[in-house]
Protein backbone atom coordinates (compact mmCIF):
# COMPACT_ATOMS: atom_id res chain seq x y z
CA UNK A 1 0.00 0.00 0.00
CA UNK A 2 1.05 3.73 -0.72
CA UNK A 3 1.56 5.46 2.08
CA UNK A 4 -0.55 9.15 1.79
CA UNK A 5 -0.02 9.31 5.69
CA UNK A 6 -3.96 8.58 6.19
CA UNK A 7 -5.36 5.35 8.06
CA UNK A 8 -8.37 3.73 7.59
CA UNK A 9 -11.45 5.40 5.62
CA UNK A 10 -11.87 9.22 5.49
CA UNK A 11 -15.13 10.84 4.69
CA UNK A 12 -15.45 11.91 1.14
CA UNK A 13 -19.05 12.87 0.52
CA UNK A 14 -22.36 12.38 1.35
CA UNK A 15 -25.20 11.78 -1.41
CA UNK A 16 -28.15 13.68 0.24
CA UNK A 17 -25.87 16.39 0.50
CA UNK A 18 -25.07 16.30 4.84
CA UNK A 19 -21.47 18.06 5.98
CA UNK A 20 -21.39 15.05 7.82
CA UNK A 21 -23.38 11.65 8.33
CA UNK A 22 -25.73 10.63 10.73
CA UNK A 23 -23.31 10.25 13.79
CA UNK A 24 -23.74 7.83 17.41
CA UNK A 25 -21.68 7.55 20.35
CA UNK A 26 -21.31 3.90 21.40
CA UNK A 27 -19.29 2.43 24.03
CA UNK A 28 -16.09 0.38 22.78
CA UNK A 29 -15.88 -3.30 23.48
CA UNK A 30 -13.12 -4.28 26.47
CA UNK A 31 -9.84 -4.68 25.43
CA UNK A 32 -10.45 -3.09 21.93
CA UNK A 33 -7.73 -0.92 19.81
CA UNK A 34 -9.93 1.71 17.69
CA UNK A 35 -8.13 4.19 15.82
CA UNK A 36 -10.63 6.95 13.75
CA UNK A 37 -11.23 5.28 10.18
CA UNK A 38 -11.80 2.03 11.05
CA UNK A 39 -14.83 0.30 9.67
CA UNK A 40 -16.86 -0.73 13.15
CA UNK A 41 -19.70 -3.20 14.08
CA UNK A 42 -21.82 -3.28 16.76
CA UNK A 43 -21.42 -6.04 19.04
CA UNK A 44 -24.02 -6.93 22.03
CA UNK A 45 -24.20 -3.50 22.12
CA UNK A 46 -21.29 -2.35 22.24
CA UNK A 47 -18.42 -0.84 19.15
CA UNK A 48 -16.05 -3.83 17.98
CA UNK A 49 -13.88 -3.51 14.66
CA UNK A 50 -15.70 -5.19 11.61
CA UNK A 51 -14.37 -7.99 10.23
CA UNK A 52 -13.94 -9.28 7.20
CA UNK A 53 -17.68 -9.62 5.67
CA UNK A 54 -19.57 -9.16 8.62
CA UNK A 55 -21.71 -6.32 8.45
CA UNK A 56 -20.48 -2.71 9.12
CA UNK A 57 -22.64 -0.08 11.50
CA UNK A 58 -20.07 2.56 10.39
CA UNK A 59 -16.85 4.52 10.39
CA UNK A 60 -15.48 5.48 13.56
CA UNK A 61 -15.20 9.91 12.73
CA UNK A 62 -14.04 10.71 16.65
CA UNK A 63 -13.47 8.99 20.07
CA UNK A 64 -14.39 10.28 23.24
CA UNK A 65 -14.37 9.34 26.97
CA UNK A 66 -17.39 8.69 29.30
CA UNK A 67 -18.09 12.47 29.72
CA UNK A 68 -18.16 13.25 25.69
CA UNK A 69 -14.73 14.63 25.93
CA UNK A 70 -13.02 14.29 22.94
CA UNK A 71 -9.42 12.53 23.11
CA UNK A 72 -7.63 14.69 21.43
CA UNK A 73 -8.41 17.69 23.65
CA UNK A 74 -4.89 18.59 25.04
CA UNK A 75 -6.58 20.37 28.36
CA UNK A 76 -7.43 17.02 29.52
CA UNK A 77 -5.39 14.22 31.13
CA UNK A 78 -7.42 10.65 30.11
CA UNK A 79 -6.40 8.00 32.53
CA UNK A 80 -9.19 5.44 31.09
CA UNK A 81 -7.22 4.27 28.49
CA UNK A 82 -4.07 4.70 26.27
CA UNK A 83 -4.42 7.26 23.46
CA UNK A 84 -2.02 7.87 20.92
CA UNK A 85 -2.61 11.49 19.21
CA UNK A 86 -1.25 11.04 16.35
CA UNK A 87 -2.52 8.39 15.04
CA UNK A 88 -6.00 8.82 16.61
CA UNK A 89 -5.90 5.53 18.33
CA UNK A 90 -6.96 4.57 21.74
CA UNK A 91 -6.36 1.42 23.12
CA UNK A 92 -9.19 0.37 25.92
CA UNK A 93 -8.65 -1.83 29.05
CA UNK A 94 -10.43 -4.79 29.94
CA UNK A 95 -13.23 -2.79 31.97
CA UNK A 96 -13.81 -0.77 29.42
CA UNK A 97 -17.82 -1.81 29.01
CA UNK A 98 -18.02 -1.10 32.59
CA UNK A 99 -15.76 1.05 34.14
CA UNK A 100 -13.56 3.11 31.76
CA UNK A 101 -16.23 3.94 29.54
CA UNK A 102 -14.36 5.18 26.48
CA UNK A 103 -16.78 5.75 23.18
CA UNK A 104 -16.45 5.64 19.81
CA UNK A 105 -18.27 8.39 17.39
CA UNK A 106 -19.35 6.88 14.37
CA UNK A 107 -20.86 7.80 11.13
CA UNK A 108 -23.83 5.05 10.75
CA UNK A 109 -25.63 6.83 7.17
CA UNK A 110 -26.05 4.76 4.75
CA UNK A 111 -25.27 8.09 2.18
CA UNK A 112 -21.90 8.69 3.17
CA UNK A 113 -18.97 8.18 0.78
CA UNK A 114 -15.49 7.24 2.06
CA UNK A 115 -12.11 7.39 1.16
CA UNK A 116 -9.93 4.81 1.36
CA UNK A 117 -6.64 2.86 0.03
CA UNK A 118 -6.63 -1.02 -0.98
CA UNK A 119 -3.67 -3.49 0.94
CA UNK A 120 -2.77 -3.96 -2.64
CA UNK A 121 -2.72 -0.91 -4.49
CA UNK A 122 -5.63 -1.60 -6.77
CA UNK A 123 -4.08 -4.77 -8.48
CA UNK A 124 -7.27 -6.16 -9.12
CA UNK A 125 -9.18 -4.94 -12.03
CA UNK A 126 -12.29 -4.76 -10.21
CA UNK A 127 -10.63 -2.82 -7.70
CA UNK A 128 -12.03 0.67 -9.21
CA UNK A 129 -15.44 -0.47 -11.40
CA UNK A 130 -18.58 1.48 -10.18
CA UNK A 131 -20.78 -0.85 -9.19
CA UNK A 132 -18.76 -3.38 -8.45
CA UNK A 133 -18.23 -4.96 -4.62
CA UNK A 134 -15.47 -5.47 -2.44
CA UNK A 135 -14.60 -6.59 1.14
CA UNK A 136 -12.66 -4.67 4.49
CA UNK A 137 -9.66 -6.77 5.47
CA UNK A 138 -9.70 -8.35 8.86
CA UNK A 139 -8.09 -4.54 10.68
CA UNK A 140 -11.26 -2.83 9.72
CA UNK A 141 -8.89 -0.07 8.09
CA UNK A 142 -8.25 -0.82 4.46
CA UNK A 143 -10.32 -2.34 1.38
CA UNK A 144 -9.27 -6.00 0.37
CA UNK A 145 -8.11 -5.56 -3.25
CA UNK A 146 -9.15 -9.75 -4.27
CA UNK A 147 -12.32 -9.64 -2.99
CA UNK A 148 -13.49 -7.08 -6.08
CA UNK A 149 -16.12 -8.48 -7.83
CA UNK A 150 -18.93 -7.46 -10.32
CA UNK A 151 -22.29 -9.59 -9.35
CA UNK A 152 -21.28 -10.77 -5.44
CA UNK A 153 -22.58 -8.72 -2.93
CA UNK A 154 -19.82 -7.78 -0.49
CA UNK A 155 -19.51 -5.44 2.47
CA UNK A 156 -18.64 -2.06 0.17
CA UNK A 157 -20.01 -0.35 -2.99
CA UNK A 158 -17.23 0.58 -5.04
CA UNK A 159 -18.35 4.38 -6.68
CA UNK A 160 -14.52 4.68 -8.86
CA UNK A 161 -11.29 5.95 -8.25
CA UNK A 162 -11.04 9.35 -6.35
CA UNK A 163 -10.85 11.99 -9.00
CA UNK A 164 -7.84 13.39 -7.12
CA UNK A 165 -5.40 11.49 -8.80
CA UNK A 166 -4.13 9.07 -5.65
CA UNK A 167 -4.55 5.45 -5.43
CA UNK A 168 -7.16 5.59 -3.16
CA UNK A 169 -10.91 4.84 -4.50
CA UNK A 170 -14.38 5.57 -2.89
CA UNK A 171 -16.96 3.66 -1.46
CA UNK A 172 -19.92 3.38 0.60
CA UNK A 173 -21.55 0.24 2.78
CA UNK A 174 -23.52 -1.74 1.14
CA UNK A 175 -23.53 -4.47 4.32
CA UNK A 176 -25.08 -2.30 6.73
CA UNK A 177 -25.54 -3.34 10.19
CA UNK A 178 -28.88 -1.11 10.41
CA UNK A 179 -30.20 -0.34 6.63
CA UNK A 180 -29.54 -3.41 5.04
CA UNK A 181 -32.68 -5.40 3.47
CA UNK A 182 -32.64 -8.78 4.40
């Protein structure tokens, strides 16, 4: 993969026209590692990464602690859990569900476009066909170049390659945790 010094997905657009998507704050799972950009489920009620074709309740856009404080607010000292600045991560401890509380902000509408690299710069020729599908590798933070494919439904909608030149394409969930028809 290139590196453009970006993780995971980053928001490129959203169809009905929003500044930003329809947005929750969910606890993260104990024990979790969450950086913003990852592709996130919700499990027994609580934020886990999504794996690899399992459906996806979002993109995680900001993490905060039990008060709503965002993490990367340099006034306050977070003791909860580990949080790495600059690469947006947080790493949660094992009483996280119940103690530490740490949450996860993430962008659940079905409209939103994202941004985001393959973990094999686009060597499939699938990789960048509108309308074709593709899968998240297991990390929840890049698109899985072999799993492009024009008539198997997979866990992203593949709109093209980003019009600003890089290798990175776009793409929105089509294996949604909450809109998906079953």
């Amino acid at each position: 993969m290139s590196d453009s010094g970006k993780t995971g997905f980053q928001f490129y657009d959203n169809l009905v026209g929003r500044t930003s998507g329809i947005q929750i704050t969910k606890i993260i799972v104990a024990s979790a590692t969450i950086t913003v950009g990852d592709m996130v489920q919700l499990s027994n009620g609580f934020i886990d990464l999504a794996g690899t074709g399992t459906p996806i309740v979002g993109v995680v856009v900001g993490l905060v602690d039990k008060n709503g404080i965002d993490l990367s607010n340099t006034r306050e000292s977070f003791t909860q859990a580990a949080y790495t600045a600059s690469t947006r991560t947080v790493v949660c401890g094992s009483n996280n569900q119940t103690v530490d509380k740490v949450q996860a902000v993430v962008d659940i509408d079905p409209f939103s476009r994202w941004v985001a690299e393959t973990d094999n710069g686009n060597t499939d020729g699938q990789t960048r066909l509108m309308g074709c599908f593709t899968d998240i590798v297991a990390a929840s933070d890049q698109v899985d170049d072999d799993t492009a494919a024009d008539n198997t439904q997979a866990q992203l909608l593949i709109w093209g390659a980003n019009p600003d030149g890089s290798a990175s394409n776009i793409y929105s969930i089509a294996e949604h945790q909450f809109w998906q028809a079953t």
